[in-house]
Protein backbone atom coordinates (compact mmCIF):
# COMPACT_ATOMS: atom_id res chain seq x y z
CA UNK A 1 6.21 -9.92 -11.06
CA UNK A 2 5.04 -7.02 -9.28
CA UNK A 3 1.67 -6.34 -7.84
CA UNK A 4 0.01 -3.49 -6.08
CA UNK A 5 -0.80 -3.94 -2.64
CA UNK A 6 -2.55 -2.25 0.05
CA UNK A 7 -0.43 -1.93 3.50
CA UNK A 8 -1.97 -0.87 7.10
CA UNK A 9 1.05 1.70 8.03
CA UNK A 10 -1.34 2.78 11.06
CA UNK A 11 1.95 1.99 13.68
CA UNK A 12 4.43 3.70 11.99
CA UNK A 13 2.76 7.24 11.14
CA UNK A 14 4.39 9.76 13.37
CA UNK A 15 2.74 13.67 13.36
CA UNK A 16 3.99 16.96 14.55
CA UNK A 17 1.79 19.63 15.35
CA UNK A 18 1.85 22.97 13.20
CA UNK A 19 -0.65 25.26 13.69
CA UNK A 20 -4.07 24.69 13.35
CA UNK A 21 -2.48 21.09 11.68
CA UNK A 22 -0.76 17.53 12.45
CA UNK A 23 1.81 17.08 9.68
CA UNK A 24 2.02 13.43 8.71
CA UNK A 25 5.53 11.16 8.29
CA UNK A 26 7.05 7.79 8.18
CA UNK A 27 10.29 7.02 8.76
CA UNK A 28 10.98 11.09 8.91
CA UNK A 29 9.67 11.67 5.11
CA UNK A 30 6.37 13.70 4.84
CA UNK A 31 3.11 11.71 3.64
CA UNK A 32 0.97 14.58 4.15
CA UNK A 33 -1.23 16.12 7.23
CA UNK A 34 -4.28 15.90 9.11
CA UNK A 35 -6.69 19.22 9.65
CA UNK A 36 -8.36 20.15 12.80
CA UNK A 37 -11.39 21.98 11.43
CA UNK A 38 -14.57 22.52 13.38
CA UNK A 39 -16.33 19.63 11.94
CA UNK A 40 -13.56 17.32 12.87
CA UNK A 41 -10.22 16.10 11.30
CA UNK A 42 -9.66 15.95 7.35
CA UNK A 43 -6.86 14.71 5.80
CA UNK A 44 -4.36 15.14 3.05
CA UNK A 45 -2.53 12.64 1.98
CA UNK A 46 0.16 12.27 -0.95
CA UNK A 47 -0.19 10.12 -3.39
CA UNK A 48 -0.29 6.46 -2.74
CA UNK A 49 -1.25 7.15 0.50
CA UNK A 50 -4.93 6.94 1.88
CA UNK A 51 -7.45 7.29 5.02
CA UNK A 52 -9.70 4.55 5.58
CA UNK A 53 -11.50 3.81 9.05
CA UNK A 54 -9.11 5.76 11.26
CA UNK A 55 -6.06 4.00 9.75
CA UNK A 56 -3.72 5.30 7.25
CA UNK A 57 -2.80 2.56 4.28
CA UNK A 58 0.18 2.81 1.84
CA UNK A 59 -0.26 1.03 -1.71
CA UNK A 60 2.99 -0.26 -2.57
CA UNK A 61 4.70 -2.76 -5.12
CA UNK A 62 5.28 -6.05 -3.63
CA UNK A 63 6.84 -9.02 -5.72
CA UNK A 64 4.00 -12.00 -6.30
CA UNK A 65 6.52 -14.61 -7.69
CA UNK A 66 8.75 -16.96 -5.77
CA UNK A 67 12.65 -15.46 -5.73
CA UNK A 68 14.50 -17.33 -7.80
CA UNK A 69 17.47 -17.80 -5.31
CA UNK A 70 15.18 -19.78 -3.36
CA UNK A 71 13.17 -22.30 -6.39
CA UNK A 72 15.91 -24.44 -7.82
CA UNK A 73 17.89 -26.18 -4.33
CA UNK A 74 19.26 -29.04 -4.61
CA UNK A 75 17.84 -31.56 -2.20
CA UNK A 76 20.05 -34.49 -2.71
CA UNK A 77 23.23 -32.15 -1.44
CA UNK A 78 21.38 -29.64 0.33
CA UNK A 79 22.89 -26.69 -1.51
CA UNK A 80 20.40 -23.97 -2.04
């Protein structure tokens, strides 16, 4: 089962300046930019992605269940 989860990607955000911008990536593909205007930084930020408290979050699917390859082990001959 999948659920929807909110990540902290703060540490792995990497920008390059452009202009009067910071353009925003993670693991080299774009996730959008930051603004330098004169009443401070705003961002933009593709979809899934978000600014919260100077930290950039990611919502992504995560699995919720237990894998099966892992549930049904065999403790008496400890094949898993």
């Amino acid at each position: 089962m999948l659920e929807q989860k909110k990540l902290d990607i703060t540490d792995r955000v990497v920008g390059k300046l452009n202009n009067n911008q910071m353009d925003l990536y993670v693991e080299e593909q774009p996730i959008g930019r930051m603004l330098f205007t004169n009443q401070g930084n705003e961002y933009e930020l593709n979809s899934g992605y978000e600014h919260e408290n100077n930290k950039i979050f990611h919502y992504a699917d995560v699995t919720t269940s237990a894998d099966q390859k892992y549930t049904d082990c065999d403790e008496e001959n400890g094949w898993c």
